[in-house]
C-alpha atoms as a PDB file:
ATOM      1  CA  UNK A   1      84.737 101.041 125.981  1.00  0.00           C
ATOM      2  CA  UNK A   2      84.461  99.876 122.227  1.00  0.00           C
ATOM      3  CA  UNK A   3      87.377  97.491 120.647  1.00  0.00           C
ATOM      4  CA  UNK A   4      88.437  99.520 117.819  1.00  0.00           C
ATOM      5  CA  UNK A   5      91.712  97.127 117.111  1.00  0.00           C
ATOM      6  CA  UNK A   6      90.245  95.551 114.584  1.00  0.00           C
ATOM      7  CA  UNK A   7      89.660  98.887 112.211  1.00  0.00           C
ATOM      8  CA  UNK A   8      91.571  99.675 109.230  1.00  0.00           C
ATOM      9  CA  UNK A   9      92.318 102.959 108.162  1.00  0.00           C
ATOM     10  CA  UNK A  10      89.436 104.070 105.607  1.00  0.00           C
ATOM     11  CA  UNK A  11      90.658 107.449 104.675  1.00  0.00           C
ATOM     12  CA  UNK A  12      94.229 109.733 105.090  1.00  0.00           C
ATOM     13  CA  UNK A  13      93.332 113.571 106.059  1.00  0.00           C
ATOM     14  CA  UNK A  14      95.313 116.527 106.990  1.00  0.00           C
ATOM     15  CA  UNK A  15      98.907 116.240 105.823  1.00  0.00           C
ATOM     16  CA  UNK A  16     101.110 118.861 108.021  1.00  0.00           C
ATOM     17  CA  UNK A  17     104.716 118.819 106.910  1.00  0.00           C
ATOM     18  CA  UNK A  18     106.906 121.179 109.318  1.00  0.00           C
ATOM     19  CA  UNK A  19     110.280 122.200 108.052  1.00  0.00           C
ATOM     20  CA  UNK A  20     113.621 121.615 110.613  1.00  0.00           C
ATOM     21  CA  UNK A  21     115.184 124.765 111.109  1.00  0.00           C
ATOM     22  CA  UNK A  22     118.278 122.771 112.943  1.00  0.00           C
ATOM     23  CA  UNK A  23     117.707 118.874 114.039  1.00  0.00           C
ATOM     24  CA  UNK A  24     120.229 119.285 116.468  1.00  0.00           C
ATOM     25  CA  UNK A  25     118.752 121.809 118.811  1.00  0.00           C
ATOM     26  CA  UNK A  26     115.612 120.231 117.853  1.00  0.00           C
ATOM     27  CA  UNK A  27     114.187 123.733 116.489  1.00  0.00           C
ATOM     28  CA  UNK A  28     111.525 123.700 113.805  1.00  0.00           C
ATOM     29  CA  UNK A  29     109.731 126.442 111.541  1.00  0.00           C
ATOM     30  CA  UNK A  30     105.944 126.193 112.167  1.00  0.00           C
ATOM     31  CA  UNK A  31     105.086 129.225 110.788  1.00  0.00           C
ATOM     32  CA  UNK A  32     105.865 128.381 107.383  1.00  0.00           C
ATOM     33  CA  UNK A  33     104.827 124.583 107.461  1.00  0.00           C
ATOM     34  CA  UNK A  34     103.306 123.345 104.711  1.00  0.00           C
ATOM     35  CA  UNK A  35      99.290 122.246 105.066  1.00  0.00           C
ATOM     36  CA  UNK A  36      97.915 119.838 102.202  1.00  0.00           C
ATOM     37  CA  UNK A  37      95.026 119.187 104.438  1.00  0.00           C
ATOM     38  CA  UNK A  38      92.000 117.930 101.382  1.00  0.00           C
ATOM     39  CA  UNK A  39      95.258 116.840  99.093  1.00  0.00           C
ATOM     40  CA  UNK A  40      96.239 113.667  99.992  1.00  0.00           C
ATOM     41  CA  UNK A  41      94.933 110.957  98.098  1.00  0.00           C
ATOM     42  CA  UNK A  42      97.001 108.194  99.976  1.00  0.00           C
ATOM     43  CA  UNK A  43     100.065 107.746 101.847  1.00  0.00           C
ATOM     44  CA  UNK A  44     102.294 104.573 101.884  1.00  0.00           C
ATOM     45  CA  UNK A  45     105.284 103.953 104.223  1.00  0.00           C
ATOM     46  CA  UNK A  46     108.110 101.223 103.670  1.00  0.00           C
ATOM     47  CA  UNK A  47     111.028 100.270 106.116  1.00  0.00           C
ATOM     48  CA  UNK A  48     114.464  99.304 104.607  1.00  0.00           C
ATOM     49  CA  UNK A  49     114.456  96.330 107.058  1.00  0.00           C
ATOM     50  CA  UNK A  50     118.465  95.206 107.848  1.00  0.00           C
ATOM     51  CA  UNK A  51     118.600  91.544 110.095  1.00  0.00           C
ATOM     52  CA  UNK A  52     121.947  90.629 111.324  1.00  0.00           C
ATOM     53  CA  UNK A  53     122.782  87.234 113.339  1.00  0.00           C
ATOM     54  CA  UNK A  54     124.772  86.779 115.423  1.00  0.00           C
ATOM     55  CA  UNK A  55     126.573  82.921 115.583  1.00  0.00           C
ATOM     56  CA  UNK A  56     128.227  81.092 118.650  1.00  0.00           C
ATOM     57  CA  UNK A  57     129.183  77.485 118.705  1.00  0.00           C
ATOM     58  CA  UNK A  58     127.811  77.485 114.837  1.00  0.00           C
ATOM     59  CA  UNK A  59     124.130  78.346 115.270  1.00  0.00           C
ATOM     60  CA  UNK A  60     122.326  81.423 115.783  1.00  0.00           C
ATOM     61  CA  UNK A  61     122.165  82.850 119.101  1.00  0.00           C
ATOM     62  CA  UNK A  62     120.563  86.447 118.218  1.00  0.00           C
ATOM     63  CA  UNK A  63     118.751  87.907 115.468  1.00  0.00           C
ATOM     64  CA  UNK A  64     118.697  91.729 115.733  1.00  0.00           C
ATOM     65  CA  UNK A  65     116.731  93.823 112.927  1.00  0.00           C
ATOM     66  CA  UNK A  66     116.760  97.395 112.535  1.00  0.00           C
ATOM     67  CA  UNK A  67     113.682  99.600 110.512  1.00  0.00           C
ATOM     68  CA  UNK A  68     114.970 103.069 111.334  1.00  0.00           C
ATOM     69  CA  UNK A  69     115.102 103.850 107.688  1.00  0.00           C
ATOM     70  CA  UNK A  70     112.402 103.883 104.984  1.00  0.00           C
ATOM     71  CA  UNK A  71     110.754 105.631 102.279  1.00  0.00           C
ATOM     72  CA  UNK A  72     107.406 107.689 102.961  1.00  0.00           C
ATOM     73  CA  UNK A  73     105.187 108.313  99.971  1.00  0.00           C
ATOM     74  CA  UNK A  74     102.405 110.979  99.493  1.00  0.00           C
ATOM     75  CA  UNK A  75     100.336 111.041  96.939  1.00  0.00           C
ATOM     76  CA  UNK A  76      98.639 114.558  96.023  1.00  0.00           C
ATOM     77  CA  UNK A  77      95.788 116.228  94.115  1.00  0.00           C
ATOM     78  CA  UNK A  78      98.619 119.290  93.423  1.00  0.00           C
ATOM     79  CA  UNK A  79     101.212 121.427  95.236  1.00  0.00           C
ATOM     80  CA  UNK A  80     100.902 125.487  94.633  1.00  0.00           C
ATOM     81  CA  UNK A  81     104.644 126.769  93.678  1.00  0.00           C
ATOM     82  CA  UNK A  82     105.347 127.979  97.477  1.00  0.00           C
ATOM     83  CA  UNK A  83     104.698 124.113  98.306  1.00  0.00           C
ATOM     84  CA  UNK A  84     107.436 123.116  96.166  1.00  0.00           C
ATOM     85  CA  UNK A  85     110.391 125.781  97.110  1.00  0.00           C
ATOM     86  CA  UNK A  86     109.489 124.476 101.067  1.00  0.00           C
ATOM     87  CA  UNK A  87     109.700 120.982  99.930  1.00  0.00           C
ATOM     88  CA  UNK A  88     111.971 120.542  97.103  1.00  0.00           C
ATOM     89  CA  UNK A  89     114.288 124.261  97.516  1.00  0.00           C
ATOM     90  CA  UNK A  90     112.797 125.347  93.920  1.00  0.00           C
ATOM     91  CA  UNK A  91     113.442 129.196  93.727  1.00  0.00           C
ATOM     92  CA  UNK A  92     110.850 131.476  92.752  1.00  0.00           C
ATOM     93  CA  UNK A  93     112.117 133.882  90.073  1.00  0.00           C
ATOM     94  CA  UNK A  94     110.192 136.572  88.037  1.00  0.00           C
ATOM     95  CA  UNK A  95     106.828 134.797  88.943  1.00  0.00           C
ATOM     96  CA  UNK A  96     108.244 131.388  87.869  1.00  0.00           C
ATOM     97  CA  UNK A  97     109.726 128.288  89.756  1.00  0.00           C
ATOM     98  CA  UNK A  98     113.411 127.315  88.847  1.00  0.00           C
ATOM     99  CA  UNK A  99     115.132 124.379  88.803  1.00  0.00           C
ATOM    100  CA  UNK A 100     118.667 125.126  88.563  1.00  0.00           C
ATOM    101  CA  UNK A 101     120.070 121.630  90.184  1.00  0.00           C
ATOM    102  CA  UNK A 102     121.354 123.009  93.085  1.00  0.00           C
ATOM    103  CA  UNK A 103     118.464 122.752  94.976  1.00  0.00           C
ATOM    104  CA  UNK A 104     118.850 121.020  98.545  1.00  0.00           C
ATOM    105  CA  UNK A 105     115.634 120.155 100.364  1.00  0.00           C
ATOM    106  CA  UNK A 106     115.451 120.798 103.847  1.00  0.00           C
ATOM    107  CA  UNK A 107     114.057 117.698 106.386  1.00  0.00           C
ATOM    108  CA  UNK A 108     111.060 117.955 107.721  1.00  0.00           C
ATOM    109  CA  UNK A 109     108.674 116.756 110.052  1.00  0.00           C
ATOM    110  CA  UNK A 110     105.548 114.465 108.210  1.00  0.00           C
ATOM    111  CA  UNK A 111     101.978 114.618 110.436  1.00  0.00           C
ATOM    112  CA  UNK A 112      98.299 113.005 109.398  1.00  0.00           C
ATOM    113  CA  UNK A 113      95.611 111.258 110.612  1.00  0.00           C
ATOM    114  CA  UNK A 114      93.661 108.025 108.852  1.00  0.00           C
ATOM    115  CA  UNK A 115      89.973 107.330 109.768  1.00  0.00           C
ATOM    116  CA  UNK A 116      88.989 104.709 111.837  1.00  0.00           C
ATOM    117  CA  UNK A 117      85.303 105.029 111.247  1.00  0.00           C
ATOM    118  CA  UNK A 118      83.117 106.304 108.537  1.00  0.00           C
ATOM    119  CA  UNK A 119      82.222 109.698 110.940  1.00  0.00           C
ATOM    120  CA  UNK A 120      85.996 110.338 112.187  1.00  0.00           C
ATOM    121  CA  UNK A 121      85.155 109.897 115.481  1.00  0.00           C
ATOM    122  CA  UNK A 122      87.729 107.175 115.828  1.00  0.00           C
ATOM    123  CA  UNK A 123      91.420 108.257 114.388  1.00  0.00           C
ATOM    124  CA  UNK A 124      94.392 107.522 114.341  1.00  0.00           C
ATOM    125  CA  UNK A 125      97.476 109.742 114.443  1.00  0.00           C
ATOM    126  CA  UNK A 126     100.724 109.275 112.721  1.00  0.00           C
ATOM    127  CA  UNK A 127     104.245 111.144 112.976  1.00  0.00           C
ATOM    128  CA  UNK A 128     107.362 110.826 111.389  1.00  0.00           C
ATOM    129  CA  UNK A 129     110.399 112.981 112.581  1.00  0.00           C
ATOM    130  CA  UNK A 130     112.825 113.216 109.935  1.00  0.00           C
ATOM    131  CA  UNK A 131     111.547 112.984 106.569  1.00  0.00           C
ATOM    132  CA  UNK A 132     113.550 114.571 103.292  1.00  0.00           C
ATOM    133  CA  UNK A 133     111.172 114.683 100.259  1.00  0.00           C
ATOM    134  CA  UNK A 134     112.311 114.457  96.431  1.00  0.00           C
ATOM    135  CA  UNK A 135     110.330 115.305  93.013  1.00  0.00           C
ATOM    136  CA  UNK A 136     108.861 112.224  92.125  1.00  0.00           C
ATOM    137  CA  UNK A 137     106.252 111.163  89.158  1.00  0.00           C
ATOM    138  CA  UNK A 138     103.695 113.947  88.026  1.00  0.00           C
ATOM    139  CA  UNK A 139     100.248 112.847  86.186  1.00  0.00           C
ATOM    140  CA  UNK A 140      98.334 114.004  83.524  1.00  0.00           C
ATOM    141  CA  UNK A 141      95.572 112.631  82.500  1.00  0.00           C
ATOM    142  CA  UNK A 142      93.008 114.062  80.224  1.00  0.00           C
ATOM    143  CA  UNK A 143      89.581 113.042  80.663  1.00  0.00           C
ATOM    144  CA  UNK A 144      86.760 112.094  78.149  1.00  0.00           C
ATOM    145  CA  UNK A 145      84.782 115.100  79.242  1.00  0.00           C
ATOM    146  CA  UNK A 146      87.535 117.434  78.676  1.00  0.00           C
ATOM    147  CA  UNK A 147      88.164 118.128  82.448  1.00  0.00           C
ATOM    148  CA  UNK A 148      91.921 117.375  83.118  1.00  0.00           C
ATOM    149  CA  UNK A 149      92.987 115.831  86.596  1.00  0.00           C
ATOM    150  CA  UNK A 150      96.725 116.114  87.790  1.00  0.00           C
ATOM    151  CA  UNK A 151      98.447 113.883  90.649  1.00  0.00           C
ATOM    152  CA  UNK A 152     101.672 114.226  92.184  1.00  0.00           C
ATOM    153  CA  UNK A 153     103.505 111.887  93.727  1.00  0.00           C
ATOM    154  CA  UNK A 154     106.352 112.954  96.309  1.00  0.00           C
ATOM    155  CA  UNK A 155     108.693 110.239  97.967  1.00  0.00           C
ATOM    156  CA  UNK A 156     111.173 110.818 101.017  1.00  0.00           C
ATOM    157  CA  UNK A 157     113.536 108.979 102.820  1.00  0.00           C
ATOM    158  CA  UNK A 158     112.924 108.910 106.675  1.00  0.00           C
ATOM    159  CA  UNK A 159     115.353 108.609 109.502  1.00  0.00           C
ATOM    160  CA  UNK A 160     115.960 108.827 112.953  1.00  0.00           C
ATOM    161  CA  UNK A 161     116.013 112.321 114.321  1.00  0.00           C
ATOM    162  CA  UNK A 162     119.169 113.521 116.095  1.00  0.00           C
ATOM    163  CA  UNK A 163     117.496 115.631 118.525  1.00  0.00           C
ATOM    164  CA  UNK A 164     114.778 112.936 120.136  1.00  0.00           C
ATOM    165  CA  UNK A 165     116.224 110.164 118.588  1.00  0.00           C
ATOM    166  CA  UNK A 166     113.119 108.774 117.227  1.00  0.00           C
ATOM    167  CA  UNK A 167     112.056 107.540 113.883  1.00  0.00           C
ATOM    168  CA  UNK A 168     107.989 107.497 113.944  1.00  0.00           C
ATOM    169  CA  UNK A 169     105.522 107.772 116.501  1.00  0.00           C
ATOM    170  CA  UNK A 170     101.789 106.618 116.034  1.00  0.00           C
ATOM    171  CA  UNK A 171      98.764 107.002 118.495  1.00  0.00           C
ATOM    172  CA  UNK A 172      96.383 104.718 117.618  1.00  0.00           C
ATOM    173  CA  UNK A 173      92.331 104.864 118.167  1.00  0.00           C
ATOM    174  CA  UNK A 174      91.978 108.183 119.361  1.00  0.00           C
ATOM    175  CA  UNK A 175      88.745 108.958 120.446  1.00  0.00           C
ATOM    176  CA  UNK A 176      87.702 112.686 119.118  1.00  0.00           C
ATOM    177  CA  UNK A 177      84.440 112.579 121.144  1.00  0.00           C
ATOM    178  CA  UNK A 178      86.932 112.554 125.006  1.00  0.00           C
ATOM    179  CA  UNK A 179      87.036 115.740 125.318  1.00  0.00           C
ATOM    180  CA  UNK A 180      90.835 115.536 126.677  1.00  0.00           C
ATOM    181  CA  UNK A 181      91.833 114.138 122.973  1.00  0.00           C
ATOM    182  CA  UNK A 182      91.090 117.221 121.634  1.00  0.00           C
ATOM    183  CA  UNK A 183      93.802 118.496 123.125  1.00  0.00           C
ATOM    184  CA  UNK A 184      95.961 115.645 122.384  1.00  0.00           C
ATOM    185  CA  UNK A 185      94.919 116.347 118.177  1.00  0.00           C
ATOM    186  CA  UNK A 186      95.835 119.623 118.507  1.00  0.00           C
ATOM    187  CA  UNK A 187      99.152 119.081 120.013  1.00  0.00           C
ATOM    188  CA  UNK A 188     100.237 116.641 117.552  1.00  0.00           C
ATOM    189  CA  UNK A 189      99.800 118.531 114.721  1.00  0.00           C
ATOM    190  CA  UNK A 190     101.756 121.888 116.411  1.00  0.00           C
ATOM    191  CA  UNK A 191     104.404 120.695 118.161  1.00  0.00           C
ATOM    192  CA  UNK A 192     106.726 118.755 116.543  1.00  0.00           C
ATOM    193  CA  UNK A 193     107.926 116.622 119.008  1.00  0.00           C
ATOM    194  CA  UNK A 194     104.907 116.124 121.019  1.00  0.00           C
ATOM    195  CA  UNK A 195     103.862 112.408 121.366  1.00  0.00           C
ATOM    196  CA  UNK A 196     101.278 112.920 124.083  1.00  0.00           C
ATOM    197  CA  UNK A 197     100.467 112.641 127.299  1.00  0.00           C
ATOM    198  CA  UNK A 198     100.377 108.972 129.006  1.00  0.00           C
ATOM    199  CA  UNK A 199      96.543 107.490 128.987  1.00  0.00           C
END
């Protein structure tokens, strides 16, 4: 079997993002997830790292850190109207989407996969639980050609999930050419929960 631990991700693909109908029953809405699968330009993930010590007889006799917060970052070619009233609660009135400043996004569950090697037979497969996204900086820039190119940028603040009490799961150097993994894939991206099976 090949080493793969030395390969960096080369490329982010197929952003699900599946809505939580109620975190504490651990119920979800697949049906009306949101697929920017061939949008995602990159994706950057940052824990809000807290260390606390803890001191007998004046030195330190434990160190105890906790990541289970952060901020998850997605940058995007675009997101279509109906992308933005599942993410952000924007209401779609006579063929327009309002802002009104009551909107409350709902949390959601964040799945993709980065490319191990050039051909995507090597991946690996990325999950966090509880994610709730906010607008963030939109792009315009107009290029010498006249063509015009727009990015998005969406942040959200991730947490631990009531329901499995997890933060973020990753499954790392799956091989797409085992024919079991393509199970595993598939699973992954449908069930929200679903960490797979043990190897």
């Amino acid at each position: 079997m090949s080493d793969y631990s030395g390969k960096t991700n080369i490329n982010v693909q197929e952003i699900k993002i599946i809505p939580i109908t109620d975190e504490d029953e651990g119920t979800y809405d697949t049906t009306n997830a949101v697929d920017l699968t061939g949008r995602a330009k990159s994706v950057s993930f940052t824990p809000n790292v807290k260390k606390a010590q803890l001191y007998g007889d004046g030195e330190v006799q434990e160190t105890v850190i906790d990541t289970t917060t952060g901020t998850l970052t997605l940058a995007l070619n675009y997101l279509t109207d109906a992308d933005r009233q599942k993410l952000f609660g924007e209401t779609a009135e006579k063929g327009s989407n309002v802002v009104t400043g009551d909107e409350q996004p709902v949390p959601c569950v964040v799945i993709f996969k980065t490319l191990c090697t050039k051909d995507g037979k090597i991946v690996n497969l990325y999950k966090f639980f509880t994610v709730t996204f906010s607008p963030n900086e939109e792009a315009i820039q107009q290029i010498e050609d006249g063509i015009t190119y727009s990015t998005v940028q969406i942040t959200g603040e991730y947490r631990v999930n009531k329901h499995n009490r997890s933060v973020r799961a990753t499954r790392r150097h799956v091989d797409t050419s085992v024919s079991a993994n393509a199970t595993v894939i598939e699973s992954w991206f449908t069930t929200p929960e679903y960490i797979g099976p043990t190897q």
